[in-house]
C-alpha atoms as a PDB file:
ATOM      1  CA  UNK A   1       0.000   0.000   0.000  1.00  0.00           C
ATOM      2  CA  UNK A   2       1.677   2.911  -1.100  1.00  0.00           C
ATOM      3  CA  UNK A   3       0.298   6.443  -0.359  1.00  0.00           C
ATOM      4  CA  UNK A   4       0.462   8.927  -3.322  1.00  0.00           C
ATOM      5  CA  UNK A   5      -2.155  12.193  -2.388  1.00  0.00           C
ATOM      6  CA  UNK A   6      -4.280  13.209   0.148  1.00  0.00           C
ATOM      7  CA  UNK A   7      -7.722  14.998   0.019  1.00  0.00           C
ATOM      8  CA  UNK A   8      -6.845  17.219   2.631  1.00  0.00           C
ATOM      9  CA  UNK A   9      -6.682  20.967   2.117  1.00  0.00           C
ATOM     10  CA  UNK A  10      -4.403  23.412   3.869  1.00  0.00           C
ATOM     11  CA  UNK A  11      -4.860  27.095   4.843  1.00  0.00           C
ATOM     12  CA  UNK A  12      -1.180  27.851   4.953  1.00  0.00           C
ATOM     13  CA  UNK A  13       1.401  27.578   3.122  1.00  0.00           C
ATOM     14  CA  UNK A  14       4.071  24.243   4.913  1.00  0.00           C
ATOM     15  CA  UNK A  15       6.803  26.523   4.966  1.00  0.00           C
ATOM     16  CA  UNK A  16       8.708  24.375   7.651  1.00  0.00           C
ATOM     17  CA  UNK A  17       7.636  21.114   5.436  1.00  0.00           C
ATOM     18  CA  UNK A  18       9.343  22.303   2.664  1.00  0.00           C
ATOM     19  CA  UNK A  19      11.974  23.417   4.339  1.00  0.00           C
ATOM     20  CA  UNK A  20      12.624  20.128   6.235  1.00  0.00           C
ATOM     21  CA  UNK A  21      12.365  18.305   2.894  1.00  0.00           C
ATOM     22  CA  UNK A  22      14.908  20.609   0.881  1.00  0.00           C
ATOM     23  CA  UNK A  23      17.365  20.459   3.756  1.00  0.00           C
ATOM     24  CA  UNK A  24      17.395  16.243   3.458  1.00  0.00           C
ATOM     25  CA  UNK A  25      17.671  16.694  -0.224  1.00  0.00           C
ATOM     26  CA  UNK A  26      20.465  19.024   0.228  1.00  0.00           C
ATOM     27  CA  UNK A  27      21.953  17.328   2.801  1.00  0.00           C
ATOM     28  CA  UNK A  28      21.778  13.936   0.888  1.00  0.00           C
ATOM     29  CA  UNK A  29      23.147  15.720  -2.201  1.00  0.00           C
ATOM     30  CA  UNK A  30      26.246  16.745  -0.119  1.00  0.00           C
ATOM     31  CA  UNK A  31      26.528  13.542   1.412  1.00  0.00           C
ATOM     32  CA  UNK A  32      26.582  11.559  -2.076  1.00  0.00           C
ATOM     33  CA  UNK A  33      29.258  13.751  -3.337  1.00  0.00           C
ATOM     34  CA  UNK A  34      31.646  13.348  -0.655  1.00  0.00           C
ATOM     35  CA  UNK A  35      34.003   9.942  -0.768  1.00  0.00           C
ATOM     36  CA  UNK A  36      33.679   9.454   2.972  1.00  0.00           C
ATOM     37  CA  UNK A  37      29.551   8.589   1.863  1.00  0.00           C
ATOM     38  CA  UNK A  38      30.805   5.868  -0.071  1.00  0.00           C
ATOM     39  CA  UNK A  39      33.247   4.364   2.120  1.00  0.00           C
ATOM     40  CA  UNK A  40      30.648   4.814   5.069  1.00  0.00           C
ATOM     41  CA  UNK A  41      32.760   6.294   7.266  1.00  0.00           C
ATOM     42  CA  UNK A  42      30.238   9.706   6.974  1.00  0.00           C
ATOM     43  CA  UNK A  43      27.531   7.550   8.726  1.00  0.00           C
ATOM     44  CA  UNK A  44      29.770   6.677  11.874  1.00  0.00           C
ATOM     45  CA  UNK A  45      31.106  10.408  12.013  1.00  0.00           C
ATOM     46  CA  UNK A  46      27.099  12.200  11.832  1.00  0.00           C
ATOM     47  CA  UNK A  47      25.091   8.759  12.327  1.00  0.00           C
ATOM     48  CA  UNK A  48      23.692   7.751  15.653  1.00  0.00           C
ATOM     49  CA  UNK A  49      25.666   5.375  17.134  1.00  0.00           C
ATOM     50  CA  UNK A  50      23.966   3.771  20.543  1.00  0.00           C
ATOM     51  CA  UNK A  51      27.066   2.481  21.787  1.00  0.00           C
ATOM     52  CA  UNK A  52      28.772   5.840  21.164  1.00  0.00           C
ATOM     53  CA  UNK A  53      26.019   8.181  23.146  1.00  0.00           C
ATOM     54  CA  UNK A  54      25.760   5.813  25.874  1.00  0.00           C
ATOM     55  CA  UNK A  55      29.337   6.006  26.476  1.00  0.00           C
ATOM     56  CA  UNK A  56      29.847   2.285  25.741  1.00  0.00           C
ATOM     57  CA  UNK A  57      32.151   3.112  22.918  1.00  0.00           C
ATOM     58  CA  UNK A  58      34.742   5.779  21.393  1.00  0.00           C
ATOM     59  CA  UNK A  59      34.887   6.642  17.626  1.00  0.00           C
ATOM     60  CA  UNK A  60      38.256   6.630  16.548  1.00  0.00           C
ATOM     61  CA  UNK A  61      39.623  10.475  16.167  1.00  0.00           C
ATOM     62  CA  UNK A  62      39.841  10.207  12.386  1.00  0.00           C
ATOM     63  CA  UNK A  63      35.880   9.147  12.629  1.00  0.00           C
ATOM     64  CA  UNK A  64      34.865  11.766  15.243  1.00  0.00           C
ATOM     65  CA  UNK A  65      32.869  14.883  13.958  1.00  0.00           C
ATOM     66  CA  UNK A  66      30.811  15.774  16.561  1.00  0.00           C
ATOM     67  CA  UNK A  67      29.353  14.720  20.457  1.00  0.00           C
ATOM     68  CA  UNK A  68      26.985  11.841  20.730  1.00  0.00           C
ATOM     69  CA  UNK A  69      24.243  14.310  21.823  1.00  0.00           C
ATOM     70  CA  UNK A  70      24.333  16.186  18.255  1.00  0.00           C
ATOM     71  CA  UNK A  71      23.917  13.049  16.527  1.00  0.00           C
ATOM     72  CA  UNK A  72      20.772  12.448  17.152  1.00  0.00           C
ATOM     73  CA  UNK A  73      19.823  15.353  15.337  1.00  0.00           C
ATOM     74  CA  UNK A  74      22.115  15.293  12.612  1.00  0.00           C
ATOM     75  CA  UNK A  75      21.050  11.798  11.756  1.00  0.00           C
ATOM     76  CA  UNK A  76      17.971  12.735  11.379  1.00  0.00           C
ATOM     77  CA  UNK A  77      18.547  14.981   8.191  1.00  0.00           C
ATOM     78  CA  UNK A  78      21.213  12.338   6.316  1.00  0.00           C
ATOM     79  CA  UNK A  79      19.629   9.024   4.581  1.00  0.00           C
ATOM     80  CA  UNK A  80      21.458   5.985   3.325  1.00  0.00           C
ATOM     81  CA  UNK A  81      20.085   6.026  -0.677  1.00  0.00           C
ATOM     82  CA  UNK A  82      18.292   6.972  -2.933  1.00  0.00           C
ATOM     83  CA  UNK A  83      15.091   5.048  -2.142  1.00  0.00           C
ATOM     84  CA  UNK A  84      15.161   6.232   1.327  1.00  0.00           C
ATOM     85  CA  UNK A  85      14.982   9.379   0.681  1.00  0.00           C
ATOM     86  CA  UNK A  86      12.371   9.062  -2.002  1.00  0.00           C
ATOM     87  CA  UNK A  87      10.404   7.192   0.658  1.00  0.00           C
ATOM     88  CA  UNK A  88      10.707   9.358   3.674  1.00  0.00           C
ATOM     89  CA  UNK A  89      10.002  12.855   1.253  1.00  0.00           C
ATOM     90  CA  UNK A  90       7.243  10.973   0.107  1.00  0.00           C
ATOM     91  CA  UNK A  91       5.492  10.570   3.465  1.00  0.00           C
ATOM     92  CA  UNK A  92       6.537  14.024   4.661  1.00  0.00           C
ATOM     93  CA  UNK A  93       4.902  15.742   1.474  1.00  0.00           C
ATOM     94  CA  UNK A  94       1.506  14.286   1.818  1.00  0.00           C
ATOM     95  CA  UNK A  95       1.071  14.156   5.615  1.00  0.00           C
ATOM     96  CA  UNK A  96       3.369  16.928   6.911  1.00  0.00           C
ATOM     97  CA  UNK A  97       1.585  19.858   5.747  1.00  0.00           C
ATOM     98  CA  UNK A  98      -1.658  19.282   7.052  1.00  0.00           C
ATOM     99  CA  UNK A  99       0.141  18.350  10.789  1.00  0.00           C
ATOM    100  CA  UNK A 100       2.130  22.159  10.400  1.00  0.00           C
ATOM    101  CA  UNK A 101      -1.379  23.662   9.298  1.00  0.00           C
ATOM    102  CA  UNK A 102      -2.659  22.777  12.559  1.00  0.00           C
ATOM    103  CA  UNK A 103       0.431  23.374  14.688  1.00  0.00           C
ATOM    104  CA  UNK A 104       1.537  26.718  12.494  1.00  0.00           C
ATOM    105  CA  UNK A 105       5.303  26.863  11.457  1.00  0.00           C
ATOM    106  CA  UNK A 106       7.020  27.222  15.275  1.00  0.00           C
ATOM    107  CA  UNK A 107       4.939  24.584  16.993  1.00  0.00           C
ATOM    108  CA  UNK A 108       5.171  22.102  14.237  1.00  0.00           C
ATOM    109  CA  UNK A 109       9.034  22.566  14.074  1.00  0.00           C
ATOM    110  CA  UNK A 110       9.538  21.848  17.579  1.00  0.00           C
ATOM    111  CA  UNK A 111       7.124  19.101  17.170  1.00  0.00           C
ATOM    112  CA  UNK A 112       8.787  17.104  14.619  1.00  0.00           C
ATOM    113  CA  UNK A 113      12.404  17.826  16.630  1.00  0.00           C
ATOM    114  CA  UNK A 114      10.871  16.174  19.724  1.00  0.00           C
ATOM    115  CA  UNK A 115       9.040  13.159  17.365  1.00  0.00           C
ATOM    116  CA  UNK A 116      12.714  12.666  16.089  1.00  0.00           C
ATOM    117  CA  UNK A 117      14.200  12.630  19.462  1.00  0.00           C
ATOM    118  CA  UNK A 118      11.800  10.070  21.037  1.00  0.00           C
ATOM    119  CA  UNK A 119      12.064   8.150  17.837  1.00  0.00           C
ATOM    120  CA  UNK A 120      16.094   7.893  18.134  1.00  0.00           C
ATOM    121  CA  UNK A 121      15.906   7.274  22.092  1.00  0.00           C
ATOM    122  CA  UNK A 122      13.536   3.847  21.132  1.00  0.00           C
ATOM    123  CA  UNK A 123      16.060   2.997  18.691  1.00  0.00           C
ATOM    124  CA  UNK A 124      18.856   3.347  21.266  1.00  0.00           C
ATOM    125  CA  UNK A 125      17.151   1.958  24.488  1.00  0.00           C
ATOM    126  CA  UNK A 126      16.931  -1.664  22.424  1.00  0.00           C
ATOM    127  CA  UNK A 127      20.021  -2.009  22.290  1.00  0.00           C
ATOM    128  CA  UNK A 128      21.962   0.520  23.903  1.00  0.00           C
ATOM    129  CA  UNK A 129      25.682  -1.219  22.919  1.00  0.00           C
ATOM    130  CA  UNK A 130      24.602  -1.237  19.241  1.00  0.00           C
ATOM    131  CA  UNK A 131      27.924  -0.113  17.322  1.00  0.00           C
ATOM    132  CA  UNK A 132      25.378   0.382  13.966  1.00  0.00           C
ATOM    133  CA  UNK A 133      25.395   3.870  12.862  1.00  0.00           C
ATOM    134  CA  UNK A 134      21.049   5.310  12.123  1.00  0.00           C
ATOM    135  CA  UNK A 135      20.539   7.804   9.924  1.00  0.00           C
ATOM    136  CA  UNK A 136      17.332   8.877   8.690  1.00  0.00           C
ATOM    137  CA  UNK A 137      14.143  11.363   8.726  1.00  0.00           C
ATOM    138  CA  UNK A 138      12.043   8.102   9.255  1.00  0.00           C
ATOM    139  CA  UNK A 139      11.672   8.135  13.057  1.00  0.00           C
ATOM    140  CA  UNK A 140      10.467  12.001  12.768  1.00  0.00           C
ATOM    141  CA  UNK A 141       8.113  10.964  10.053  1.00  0.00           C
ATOM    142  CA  UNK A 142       6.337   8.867  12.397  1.00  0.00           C
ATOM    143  CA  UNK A 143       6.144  11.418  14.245  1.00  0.00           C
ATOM    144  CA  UNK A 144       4.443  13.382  11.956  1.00  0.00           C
ATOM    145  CA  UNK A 145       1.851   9.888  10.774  1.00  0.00           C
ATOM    146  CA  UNK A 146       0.940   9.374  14.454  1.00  0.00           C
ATOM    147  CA  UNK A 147      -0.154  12.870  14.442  1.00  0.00           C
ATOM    148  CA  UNK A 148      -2.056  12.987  11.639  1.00  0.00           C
ATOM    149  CA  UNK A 149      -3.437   9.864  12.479  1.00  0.00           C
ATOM    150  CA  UNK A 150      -5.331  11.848  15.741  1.00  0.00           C
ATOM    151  CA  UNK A 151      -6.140  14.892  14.459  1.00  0.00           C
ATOM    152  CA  UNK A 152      -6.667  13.524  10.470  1.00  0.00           C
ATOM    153  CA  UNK A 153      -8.347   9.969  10.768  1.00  0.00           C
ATOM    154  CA  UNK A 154     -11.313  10.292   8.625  1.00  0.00           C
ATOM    155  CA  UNK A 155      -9.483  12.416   5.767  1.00  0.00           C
ATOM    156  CA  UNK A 156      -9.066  10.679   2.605  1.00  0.00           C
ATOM    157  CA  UNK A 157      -5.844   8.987   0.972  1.00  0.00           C
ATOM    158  CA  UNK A 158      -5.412   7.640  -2.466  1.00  0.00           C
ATOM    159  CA  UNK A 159      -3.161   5.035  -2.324  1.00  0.00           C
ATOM    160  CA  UNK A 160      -1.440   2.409  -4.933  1.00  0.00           C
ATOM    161  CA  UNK A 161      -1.926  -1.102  -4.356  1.00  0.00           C
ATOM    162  CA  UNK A 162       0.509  -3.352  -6.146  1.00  0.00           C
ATOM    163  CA  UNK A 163      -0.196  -6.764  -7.510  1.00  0.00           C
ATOM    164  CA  UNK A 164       1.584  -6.209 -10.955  1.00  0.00           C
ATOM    165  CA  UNK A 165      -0.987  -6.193 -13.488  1.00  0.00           C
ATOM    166  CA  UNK A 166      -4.070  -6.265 -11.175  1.00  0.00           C
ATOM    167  CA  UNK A 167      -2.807  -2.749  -9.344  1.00  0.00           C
ATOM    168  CA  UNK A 168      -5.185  -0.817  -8.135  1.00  0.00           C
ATOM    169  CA  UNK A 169      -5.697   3.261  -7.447  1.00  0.00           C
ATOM    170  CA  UNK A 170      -7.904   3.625  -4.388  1.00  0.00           C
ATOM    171  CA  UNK A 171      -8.725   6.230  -1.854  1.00  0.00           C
ATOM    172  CA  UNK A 172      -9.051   5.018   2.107  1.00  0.00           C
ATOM    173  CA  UNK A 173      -9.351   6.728   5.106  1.00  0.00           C
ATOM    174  CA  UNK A 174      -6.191   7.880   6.987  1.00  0.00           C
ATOM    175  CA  UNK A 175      -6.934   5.984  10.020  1.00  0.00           C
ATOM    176  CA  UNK A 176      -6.825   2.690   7.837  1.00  0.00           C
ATOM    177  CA  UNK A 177      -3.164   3.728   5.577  1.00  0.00           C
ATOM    178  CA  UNK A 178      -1.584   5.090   9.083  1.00  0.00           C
ATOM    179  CA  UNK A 179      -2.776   1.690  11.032  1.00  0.00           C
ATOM    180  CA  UNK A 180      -1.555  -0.292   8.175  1.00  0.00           C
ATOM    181  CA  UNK A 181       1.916   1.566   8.009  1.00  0.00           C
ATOM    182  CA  UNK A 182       2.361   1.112  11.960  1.00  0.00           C
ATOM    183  CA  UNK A 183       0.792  -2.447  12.197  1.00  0.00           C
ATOM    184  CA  UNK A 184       3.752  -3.330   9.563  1.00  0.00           C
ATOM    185  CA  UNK A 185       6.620  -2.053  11.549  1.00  0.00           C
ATOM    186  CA  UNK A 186       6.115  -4.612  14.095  1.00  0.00           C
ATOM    187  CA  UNK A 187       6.115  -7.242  11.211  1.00  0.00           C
ATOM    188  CA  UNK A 188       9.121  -5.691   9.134  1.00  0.00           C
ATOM    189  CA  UNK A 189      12.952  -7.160  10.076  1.00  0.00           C
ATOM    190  CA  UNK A 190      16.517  -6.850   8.319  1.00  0.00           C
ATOM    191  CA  UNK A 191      17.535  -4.790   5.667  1.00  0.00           C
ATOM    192  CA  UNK A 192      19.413  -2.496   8.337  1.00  0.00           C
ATOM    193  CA  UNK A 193      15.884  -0.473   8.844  1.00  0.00           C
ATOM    194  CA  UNK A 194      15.884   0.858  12.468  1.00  0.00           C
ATOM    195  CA  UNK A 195      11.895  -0.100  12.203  1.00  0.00           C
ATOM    196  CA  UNK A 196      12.220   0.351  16.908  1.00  0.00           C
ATOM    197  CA  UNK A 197      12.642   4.208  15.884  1.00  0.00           C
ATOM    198  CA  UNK A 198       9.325   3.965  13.173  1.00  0.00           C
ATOM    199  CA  UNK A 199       7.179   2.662  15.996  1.00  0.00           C
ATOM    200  CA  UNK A 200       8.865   4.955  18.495  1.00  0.00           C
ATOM    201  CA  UNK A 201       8.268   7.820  16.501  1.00  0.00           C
ATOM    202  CA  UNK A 202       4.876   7.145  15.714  1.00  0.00           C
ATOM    203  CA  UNK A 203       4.245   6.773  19.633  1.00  0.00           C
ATOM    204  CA  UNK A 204       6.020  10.385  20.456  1.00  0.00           C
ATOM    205  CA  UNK A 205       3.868  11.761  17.749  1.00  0.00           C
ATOM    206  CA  UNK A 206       0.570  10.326  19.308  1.00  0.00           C
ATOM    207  CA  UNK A 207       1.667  11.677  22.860  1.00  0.00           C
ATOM    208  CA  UNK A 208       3.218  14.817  21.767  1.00  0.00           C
ATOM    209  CA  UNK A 209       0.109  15.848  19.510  1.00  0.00           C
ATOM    210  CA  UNK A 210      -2.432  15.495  22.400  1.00  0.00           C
ATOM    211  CA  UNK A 211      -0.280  17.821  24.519  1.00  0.00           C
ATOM    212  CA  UNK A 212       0.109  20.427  21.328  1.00  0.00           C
ATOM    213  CA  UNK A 213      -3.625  20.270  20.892  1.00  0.00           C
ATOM    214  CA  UNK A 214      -4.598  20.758  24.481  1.00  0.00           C
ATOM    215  CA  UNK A 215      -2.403  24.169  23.744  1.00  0.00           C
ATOM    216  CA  UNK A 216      -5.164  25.121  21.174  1.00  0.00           C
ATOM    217  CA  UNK A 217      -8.051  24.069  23.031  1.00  0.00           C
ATOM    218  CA  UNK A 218      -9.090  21.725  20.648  1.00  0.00           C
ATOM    219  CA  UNK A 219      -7.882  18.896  17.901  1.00  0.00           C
ATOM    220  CA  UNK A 220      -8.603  20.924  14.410  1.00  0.00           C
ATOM    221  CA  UNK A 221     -10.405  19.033  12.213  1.00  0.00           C
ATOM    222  CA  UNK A 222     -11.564  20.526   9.066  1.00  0.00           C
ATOM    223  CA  UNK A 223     -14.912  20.502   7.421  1.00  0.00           C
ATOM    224  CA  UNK A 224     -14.305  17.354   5.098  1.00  0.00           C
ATOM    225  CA  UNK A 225     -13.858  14.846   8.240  1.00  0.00           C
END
């Protein structure tokens, strides 16, 4: 199930959305042109490195760029291809904008900081000696999904289903896509995917949103739900 649009208008423009998503293209174009991406030493030097934040471990000085603490958010602006990044931008340009039209620019910023942070500190408690370097928007992403989830369950998504010749266009309702997508985490394994941080995310976005709606006296919901 692959999300493509939603039918859910804005009444600002996602300035922080767009800015989040040209700084990981950026950031990834940097990153690609550099040798250190290819020899994968740039993920141990910005990457989050559980072993490394915990105190468990020292990067050697010719891998050292920064403190522990700083990687958790620089790691959450690199990715580790092509198709990640495609993925995550994906996501964040259907579901972020509506989250920021709620929150306006400020709130939503800090909002997908603290989705990222609770995201990376899942990842880490599992396995706090973990010497594997995570990079990725993903964790803030769920974030982002979890909220949209409780303030945006009812609005419409169209969504690709794939079975080669027999795929299908069809719109659902957020609350089914976002279940789906969260249900699957807990199914998902290998490929290197830190899938802890999706489900951690998603959590911190849940939590977090209640307490940034409580702010504005209600969850916004608009007219098509």
């Amino acid at each position: 199930m692959i999300p493509l649009k939603d039918d859910n208008p804005t009444s600002n423009q996602p300035i922080i959305t767009y800015f989040i998503i040209g700084l990981c293209i950026l950031v990834f174009l940097l990153q690609f042109s550099t040798v250190s991406y290819k020899s994968g030493q740039l993920f141990y030097s910005y990457g989050l490195i559980p072993s490394v934040l915990m105190g468990h471990k020292q990067l050697p000085l010719d891998l050292y760029a920064a403190p522990g603490y700083i990687t958790i958010f620089t790691s959450m602006f690199m990715h580790g291809g092509f198709m990640h990044l495609i993925g995550n931008m994906l996501y964040m340009w259907i579901f972020a904008d509506n989250i920021e039209d709620n929150l306006g620019p400020k709130k939503f910023l800090l909002f997908y900081i603290l989705s990222g942070v609770g995201a990376a500190m899942t990842q880490v408690f599992m396995d706090t000696h973990s010497q594997i370097p995570m990079v990725g928007a993903s964790g803030a992403i769920g974030g982002v999904l979890g909220a949209y989830l409780i303030n945006h369950p009812n609005a419409k998504v169209l969504v690709l289903i794939p079975f080669g010749f027999f795929s299908q266009l069809i719109k659902i309702r957020a609350l089914y896509v976002l279940g789906f997508w969260f249900i699957l985490q807990f199914f998902s394994s290998g490929g290197g995917v830190a899938y802890a941080a999706h489900i951690g995310g998603f959590i911190s976005g849940i939590i977090l949103i209640l307490f940034f709606n409580k702010k504005k006296n209600k969850i916004v919901k608009g007219p098509w739900e």
